[in-house]
PDB file of N, CA and C in Angstrom:
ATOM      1  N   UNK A   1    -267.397 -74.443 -51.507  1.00  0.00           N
ATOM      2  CA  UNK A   1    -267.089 -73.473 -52.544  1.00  0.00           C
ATOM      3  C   UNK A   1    -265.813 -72.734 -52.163  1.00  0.00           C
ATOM      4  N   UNK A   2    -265.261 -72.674 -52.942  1.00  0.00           N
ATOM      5  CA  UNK A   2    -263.563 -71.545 -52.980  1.00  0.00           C
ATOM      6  C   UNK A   2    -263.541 -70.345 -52.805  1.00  0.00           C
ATOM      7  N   UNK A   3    -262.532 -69.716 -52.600  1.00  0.00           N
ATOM      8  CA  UNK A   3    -262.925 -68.296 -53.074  1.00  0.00           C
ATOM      9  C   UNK A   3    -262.808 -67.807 -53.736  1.00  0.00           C
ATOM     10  N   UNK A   4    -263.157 -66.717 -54.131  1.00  0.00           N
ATOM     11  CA  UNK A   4    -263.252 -66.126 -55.767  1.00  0.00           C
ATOM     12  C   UNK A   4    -262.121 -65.557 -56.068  1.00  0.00           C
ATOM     13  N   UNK A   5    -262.145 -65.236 -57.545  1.00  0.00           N
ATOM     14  CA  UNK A   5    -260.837 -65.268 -58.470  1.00  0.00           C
ATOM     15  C   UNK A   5    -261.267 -63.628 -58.771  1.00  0.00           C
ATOM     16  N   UNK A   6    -260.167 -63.072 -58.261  1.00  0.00           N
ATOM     17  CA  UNK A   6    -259.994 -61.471 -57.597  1.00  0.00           C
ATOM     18  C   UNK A   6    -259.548 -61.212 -59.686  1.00  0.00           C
ATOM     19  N   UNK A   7    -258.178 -61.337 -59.491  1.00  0.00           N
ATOM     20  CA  UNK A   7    -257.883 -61.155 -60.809  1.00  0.00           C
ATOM     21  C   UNK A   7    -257.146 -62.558 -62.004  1.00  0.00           C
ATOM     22  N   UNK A   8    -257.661 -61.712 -62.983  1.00  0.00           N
ATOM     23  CA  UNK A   8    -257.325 -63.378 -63.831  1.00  0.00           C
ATOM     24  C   UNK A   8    -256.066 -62.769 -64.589  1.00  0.00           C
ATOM     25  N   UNK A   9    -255.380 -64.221 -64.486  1.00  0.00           N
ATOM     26  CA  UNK A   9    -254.227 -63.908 -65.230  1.00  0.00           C
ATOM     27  C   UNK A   9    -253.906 -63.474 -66.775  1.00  0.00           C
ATOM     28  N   UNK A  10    -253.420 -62.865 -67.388  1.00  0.00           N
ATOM     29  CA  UNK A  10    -252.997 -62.243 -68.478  1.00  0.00           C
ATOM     30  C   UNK A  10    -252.625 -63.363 -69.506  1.00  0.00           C
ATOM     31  N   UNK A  11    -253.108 -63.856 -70.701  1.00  0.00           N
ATOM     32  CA  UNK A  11    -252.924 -64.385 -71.550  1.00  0.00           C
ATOM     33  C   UNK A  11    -252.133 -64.114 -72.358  1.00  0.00           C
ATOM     34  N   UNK A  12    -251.679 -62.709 -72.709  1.00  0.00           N
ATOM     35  CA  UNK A  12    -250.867 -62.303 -73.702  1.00  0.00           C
ATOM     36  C   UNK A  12    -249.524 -62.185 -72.970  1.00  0.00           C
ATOM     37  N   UNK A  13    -248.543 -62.541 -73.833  1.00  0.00           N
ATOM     38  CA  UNK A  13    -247.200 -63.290 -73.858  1.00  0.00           C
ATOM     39  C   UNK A  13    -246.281 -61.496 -73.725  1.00  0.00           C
ATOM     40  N   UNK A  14    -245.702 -61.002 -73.091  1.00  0.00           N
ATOM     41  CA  UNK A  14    -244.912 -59.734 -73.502  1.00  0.00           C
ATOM     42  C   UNK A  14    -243.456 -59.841 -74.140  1.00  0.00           C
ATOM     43  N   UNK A  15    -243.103 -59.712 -75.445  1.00  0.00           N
ATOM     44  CA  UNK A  15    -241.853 -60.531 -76.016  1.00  0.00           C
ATOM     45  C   UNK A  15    -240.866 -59.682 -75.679  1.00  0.00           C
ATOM     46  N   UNK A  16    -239.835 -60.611 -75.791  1.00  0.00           N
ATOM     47  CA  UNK A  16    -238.523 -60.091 -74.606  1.00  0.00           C
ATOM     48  C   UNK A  16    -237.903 -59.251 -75.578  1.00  0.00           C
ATOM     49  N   UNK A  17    -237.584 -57.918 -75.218  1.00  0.00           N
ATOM     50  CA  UNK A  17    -236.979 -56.591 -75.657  1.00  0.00           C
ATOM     51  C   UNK A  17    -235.823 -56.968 -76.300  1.00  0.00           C
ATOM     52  N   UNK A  18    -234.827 -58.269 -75.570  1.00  0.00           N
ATOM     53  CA  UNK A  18    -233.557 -58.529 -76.590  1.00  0.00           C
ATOM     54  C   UNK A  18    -234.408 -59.098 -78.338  1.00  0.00           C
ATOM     55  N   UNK A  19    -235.165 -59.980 -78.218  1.00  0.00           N
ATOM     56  CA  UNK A  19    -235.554 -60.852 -79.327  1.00  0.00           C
ATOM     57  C   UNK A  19    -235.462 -60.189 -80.516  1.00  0.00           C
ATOM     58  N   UNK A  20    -236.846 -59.087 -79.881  1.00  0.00           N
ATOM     59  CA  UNK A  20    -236.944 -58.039 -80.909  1.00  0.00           C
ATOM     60  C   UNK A  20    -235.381 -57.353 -81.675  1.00  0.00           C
ATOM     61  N   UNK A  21    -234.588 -57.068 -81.049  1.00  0.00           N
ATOM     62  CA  UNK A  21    -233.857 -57.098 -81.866  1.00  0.00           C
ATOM     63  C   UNK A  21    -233.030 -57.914 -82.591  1.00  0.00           C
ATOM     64  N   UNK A  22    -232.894 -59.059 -81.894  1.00  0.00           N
ATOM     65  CA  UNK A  22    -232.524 -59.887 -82.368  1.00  0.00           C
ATOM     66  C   UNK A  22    -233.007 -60.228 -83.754  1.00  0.00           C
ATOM     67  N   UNK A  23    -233.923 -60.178 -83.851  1.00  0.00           N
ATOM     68  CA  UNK A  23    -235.287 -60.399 -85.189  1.00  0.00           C
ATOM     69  C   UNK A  23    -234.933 -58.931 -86.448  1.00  0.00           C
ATOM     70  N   UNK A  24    -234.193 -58.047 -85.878  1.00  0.00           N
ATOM     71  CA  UNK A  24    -233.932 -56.936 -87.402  1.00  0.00           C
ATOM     72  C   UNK A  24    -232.666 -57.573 -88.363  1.00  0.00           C
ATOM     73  N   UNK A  25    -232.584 -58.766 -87.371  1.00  0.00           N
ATOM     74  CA  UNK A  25    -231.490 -59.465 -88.460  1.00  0.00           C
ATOM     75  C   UNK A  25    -231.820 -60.168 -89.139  1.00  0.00           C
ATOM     76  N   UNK A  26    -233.153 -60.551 -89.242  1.00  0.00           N
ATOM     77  CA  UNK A  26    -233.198 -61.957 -89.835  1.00  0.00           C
ATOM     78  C   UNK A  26    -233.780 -61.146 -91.690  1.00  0.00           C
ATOM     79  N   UNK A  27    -233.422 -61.733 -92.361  1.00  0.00           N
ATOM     80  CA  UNK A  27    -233.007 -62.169 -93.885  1.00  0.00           C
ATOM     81  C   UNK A  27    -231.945 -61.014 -94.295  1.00  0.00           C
ATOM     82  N   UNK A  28    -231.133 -60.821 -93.339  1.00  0.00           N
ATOM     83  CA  UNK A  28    -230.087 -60.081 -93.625  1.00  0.00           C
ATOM     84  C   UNK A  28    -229.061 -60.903 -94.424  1.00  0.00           C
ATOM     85  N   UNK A  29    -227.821 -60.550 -94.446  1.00  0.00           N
ATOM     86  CA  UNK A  29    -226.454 -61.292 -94.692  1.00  0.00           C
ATOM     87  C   UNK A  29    -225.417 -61.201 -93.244  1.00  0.00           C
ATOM     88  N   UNK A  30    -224.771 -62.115 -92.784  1.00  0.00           N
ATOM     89  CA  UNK A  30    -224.575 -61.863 -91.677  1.00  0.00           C
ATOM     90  C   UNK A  30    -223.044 -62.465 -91.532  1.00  0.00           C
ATOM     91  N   UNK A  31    -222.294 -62.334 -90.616  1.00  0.00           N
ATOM     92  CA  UNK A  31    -220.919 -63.488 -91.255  1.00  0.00           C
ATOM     93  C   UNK A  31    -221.034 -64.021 -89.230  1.00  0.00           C
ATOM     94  N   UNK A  32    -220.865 -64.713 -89.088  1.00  0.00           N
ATOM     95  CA  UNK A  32    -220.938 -65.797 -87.470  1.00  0.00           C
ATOM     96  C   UNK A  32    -219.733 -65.929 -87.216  1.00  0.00           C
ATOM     97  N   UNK A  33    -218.966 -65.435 -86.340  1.00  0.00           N
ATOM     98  CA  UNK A  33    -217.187 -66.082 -85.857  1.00  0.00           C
ATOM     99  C   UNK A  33    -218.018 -66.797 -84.482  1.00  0.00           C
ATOM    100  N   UNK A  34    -217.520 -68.291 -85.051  1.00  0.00           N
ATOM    101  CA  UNK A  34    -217.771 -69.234 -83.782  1.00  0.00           C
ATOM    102  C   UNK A  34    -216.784 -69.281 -82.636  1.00  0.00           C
ATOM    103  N   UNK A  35    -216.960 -69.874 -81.767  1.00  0.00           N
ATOM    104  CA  UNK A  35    -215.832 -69.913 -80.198  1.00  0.00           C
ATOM    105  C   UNK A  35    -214.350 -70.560 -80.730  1.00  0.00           C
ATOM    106  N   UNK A  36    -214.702 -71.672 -82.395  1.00  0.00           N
ATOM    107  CA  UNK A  36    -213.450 -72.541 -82.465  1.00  0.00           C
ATOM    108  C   UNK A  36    -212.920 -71.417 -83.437  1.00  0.00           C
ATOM    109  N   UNK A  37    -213.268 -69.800 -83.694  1.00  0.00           N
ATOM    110  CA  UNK A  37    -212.472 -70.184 -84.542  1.00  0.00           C
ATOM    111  C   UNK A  37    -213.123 -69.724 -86.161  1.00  0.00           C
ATOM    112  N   UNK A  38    -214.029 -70.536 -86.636  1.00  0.00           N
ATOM    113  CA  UNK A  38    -214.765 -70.485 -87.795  1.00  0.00           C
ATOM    114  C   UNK A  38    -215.599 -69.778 -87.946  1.00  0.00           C
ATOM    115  N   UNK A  39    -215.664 -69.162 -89.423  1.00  0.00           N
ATOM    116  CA  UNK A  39    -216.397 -67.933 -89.456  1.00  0.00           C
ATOM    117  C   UNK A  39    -217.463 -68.731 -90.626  1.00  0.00           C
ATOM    118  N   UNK A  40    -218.782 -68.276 -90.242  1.00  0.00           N
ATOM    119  CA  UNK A  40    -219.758 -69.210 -91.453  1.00  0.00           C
ATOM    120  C   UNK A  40    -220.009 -67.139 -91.927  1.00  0.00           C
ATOM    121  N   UNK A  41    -220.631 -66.966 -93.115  1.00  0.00           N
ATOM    122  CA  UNK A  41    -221.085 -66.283 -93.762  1.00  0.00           C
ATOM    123  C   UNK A  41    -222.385 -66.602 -94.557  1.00  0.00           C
ATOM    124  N   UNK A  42    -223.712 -65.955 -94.623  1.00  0.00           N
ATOM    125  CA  UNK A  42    -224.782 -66.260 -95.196  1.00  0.00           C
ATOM    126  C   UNK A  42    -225.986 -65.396 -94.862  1.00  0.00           C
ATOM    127  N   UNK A  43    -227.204 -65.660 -95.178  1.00  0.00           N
ATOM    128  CA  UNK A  43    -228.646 -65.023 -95.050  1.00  0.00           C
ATOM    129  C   UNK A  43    -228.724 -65.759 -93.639  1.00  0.00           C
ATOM    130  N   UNK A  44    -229.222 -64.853 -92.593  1.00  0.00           N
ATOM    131  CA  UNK A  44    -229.977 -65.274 -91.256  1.00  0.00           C
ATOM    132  C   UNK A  44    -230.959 -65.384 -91.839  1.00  0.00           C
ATOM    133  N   UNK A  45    -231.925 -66.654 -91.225  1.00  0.00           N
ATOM    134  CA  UNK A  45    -233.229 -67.311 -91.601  1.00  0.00           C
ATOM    135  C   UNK A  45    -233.801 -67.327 -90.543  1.00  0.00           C
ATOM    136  N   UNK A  46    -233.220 -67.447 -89.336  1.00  0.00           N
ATOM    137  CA  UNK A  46    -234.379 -67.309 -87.995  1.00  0.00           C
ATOM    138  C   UNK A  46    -233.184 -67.706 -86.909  1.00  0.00           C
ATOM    139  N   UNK A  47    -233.683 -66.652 -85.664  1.00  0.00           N
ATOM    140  CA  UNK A  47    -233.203 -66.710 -84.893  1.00  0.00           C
ATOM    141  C   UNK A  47    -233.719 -67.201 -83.594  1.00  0.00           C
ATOM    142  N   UNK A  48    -233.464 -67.032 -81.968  1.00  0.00           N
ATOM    143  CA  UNK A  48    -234.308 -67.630 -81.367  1.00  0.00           C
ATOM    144  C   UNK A  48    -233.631 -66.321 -80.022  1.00  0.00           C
ATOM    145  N   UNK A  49    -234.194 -66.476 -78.836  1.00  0.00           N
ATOM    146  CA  UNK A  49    -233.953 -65.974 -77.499  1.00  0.00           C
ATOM    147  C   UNK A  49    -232.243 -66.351 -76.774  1.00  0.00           C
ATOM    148  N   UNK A  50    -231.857 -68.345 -77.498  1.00  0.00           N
ATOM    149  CA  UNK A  50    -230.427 -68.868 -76.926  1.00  0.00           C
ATOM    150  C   UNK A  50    -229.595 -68.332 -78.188  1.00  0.00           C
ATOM    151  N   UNK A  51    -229.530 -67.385 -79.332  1.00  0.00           N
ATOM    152  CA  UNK A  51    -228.988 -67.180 -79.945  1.00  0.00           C
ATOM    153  C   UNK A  51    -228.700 -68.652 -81.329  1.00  0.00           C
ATOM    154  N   UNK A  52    -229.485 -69.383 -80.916  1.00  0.00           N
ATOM    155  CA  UNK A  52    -229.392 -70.732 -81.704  1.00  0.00           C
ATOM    156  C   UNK A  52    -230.054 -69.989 -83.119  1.00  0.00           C
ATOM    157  N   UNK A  53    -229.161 -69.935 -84.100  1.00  0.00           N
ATOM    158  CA  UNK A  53    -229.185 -69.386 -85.618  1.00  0.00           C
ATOM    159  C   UNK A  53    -229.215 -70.740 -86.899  1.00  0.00           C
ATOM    160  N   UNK A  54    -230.364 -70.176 -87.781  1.00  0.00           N
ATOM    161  CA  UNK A  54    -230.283 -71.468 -89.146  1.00  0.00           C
ATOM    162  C   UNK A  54    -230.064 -69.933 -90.058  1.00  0.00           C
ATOM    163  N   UNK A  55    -228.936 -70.524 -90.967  1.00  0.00           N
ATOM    164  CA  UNK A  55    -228.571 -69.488 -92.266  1.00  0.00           C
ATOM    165  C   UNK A  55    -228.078 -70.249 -93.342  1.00  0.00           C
ATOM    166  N   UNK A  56    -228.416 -69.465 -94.032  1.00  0.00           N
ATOM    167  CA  UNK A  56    -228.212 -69.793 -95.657  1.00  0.00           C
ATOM    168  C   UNK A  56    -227.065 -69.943 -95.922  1.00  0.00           C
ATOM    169  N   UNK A  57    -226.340 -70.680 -96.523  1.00  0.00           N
ATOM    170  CA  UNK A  57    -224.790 -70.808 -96.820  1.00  0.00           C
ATOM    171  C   UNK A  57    -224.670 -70.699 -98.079  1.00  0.00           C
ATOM    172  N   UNK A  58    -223.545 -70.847 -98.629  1.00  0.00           N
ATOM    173  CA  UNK A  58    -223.267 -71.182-100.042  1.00  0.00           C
ATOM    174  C   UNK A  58    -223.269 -72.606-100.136  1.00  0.00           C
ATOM    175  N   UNK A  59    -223.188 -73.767 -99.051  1.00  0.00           N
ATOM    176  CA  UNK A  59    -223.472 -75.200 -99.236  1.00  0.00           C
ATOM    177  C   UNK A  59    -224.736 -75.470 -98.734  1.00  0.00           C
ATOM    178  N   UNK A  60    -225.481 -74.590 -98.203  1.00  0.00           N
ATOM    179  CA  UNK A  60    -226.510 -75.140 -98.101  1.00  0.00           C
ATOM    180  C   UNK A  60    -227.022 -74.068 -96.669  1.00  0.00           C
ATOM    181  N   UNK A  61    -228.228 -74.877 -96.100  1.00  0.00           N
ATOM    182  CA  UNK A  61    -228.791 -74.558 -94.490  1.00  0.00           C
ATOM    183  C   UNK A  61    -227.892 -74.892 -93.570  1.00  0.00           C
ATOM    184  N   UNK A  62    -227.882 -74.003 -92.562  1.00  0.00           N
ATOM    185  CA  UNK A  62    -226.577 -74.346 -91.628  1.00  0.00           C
ATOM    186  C   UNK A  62    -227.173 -74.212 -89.771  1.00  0.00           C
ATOM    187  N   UNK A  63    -227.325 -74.753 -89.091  1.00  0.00           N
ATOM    188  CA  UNK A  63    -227.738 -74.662 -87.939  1.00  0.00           C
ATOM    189  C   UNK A  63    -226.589 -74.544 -87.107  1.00  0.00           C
ATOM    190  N   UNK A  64    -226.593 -73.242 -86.335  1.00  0.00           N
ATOM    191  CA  UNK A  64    -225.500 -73.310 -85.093  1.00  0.00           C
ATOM    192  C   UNK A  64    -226.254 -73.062 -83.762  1.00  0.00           C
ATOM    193  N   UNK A  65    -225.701 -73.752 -82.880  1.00  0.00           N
ATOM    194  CA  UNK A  65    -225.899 -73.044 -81.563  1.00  0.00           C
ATOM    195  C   UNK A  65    -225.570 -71.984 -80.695  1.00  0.00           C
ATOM    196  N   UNK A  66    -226.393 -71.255 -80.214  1.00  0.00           N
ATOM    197  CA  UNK A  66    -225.854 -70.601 -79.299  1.00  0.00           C
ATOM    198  C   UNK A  66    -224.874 -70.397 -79.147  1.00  0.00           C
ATOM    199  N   UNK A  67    -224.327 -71.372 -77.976  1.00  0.00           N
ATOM    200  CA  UNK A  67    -223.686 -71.389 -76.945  1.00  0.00           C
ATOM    201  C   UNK A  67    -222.230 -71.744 -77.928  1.00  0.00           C
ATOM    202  N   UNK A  68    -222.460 -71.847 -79.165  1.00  0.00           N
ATOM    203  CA  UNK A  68    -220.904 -72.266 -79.884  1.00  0.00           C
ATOM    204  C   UNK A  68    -220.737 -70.659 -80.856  1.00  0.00           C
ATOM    205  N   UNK A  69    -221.643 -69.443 -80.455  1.00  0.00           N
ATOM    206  CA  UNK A  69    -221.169 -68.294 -81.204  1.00  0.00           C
ATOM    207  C   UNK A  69    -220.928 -67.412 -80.346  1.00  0.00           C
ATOM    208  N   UNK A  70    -219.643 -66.770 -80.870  1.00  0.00           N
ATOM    209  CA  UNK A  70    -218.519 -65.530 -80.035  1.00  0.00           C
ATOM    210  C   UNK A  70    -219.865 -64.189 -80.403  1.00  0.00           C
ATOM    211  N   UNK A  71    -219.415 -63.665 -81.950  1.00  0.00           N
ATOM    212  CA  UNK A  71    -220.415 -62.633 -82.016  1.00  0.00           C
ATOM    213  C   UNK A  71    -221.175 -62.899 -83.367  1.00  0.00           C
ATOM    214  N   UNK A  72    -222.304 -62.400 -83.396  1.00  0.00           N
ATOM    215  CA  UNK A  72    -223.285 -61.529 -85.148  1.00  0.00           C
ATOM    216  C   UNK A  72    -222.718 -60.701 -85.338  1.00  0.00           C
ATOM    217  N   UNK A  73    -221.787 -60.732 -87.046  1.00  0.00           N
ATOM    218  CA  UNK A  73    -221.982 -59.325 -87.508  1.00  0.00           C
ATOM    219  C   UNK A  73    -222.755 -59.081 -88.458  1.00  0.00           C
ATOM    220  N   UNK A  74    -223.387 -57.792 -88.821  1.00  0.00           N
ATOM    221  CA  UNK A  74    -224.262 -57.607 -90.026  1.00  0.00           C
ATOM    222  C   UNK A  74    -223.342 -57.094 -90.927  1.00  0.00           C
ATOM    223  N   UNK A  75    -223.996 -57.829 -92.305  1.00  0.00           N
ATOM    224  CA  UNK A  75    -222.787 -57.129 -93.133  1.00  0.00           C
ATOM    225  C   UNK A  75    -223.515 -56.220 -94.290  1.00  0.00           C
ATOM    226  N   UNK A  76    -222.850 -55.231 -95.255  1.00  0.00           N
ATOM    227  CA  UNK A  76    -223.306 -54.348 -95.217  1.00  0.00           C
ATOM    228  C   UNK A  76    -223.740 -54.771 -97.201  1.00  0.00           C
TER     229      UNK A  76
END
């Protein structure tokens, strides 16, 4: 027999303090200046923790990554 299990681990997830804000953006209007350069404009639809963004365009759904956006602005 083993020894006993002093304390059990915590099931509930504590969500990361950036996310949350990250998340007062979403079904906003937002405009994206990417690293090349290009600026997309549209509704944020969901965001994530790597900054990886899907938004509404005027052509359509648009998926960017992360790691290819300078800044979010909210627009007003």
């Amino acid at each position: 027999m083993r020894g006993k299990i002093i304390a059990a681990k915590s099931e509930e997830k504590k969500e990361n303090p950036l996310h949350r804000q990250l998340k007062q953006f979403q079904n906003k209007d937002v405009n994206i200046l990417q690293k090349d350069n290009e600026t997309k404009e549209g509704k944020l639809l969901a965001i994530d923790n790597y900054l990886n963004v899907a938004i509404e365009t005027s052509v359509g759904l648009e998926f960017i990554k992360g790691t290819k956006i300078l800044y979010i602005q909210l627009l007003n």
